[in-house]
Protein backbone atom coordinates (compact mmCIF):
# COMPACT_ATOMS: atom_id res chain seq x y z
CA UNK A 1 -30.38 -2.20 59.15
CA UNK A 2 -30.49 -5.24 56.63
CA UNK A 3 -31.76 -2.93 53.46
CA UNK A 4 -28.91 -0.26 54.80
CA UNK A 5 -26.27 -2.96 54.26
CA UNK A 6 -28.33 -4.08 51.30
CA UNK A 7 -27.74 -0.47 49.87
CA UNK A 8 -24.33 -0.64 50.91
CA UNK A 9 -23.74 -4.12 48.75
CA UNK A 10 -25.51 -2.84 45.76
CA UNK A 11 -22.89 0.63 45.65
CA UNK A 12 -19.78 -1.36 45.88
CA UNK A 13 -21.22 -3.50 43.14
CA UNK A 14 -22.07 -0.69 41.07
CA UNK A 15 -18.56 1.33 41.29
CA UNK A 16 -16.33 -2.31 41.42
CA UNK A 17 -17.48 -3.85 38.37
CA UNK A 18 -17.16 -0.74 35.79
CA UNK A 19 -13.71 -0.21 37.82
CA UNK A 20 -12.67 -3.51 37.15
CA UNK A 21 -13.79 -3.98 33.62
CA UNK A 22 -12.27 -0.71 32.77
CA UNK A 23 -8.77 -1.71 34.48
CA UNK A 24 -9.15 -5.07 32.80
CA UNK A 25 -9.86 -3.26 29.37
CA UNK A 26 -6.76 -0.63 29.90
CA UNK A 27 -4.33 -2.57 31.89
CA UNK A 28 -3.18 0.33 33.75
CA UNK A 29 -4.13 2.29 36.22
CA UNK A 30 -5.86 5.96 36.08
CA UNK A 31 -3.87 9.22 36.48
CA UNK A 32 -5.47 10.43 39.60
CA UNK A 33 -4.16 6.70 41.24
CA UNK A 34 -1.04 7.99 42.95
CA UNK A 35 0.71 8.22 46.72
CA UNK A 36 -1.92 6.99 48.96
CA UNK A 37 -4.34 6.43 46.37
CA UNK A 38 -2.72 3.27 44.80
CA UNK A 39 -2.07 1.55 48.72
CA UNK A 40 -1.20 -1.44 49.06
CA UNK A 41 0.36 -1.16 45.93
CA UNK A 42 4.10 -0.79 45.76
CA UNK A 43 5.81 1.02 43.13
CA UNK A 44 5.87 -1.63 40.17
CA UNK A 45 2.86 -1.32 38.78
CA UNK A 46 2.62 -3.17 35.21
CA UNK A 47 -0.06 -4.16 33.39
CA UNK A 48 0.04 -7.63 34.61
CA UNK A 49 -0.31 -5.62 38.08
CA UNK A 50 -3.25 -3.30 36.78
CA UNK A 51 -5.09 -6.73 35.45
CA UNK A 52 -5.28 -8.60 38.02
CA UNK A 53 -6.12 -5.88 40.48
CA UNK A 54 -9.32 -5.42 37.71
CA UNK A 55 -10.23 -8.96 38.09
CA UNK A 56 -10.41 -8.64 41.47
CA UNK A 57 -12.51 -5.58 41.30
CA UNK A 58 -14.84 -7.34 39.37
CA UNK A 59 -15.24 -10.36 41.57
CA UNK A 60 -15.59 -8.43 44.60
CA UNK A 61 -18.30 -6.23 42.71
CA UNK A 62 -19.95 -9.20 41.45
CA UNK A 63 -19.86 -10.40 45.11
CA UNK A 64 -21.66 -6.93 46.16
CA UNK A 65 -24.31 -7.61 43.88
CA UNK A 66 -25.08 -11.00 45.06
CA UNK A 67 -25.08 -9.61 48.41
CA UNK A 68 -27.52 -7.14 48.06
CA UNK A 69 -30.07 -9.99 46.20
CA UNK A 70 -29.76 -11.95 49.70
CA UNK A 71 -32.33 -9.96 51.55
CA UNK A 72 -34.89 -10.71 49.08
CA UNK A 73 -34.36 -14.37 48.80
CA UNK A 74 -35.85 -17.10 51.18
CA UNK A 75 -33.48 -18.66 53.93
CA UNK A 76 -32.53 -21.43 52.51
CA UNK A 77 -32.00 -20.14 49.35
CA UNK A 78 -30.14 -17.68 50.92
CA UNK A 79 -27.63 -19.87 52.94
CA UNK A 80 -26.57 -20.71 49.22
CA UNK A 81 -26.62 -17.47 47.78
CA UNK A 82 -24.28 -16.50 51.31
CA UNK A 83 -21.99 -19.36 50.08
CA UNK A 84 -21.37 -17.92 46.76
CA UNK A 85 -20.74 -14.42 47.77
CA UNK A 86 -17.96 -15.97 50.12
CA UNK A 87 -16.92 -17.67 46.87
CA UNK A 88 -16.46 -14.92 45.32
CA UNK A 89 -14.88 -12.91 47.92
CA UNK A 90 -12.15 -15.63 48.60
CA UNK A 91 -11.73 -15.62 44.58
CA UNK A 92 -11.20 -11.99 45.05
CA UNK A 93 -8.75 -11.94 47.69
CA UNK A 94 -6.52 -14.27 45.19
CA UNK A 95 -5.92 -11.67 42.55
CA UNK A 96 -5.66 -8.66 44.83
CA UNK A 97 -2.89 -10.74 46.75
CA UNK A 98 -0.75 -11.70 44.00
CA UNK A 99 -0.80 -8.36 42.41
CA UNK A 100 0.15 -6.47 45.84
CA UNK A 101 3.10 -9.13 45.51
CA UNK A 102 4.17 -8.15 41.96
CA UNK A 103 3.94 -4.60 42.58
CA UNK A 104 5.86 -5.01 45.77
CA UNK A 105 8.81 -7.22 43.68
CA UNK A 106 11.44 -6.11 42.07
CA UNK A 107 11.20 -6.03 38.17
CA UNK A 108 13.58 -8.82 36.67
């Protein structure tokens, strides 16, 4: 069950950081990314918007990729390792957050 969830760390890892660099790198979002596709989204989606939902696309990858390294490390090491994957989780939530907010705002 552990290398399952292992597995399951390493894919988001490996489709969230590409994603995230590539929204970072474009600052908007890709053509197919409409109706449900762009939930929780609302409709003002800027670049600002597209950015900072990269960023957290990358963080949560990076996360996923630190997660799937747990299983091979030893448990105490891995008590830290645990710590910075909630790290970067909780600096993942932040981005995703305030650009759910901007798209959900109306523009000025």
């Amino acid at each position: 069950m552990v290398i399952e969830l292992s597995l399951v760390a390493l894919l988001i890892a490996l489709l969230g950081v590409p994603f995230g660099i590539w929204l970072i790198r474009n600052g908007r979002l890709p053509a197919w990314m409409t109706g449900f596709w762009k939930w929780p989204l609302g409709n003002n989606i800027t670049t600002t918007v597209a950015r900072l939902l990269g960023w957290a696309c990358l963080l949560v990858g990076a996360a996923g990729l630190c997660a799937s390294v747990l299983v091979l490390l030893p448990e105490w090491t891995a008590v830290f390792g645990a710590l910075i994957v909630l790290g970067l989780l909780g600096a993942g939530m932040y981005p995703l957050v305030w650009s759910v907010w901007l798209s959900r705002t109306k523009p000025v």
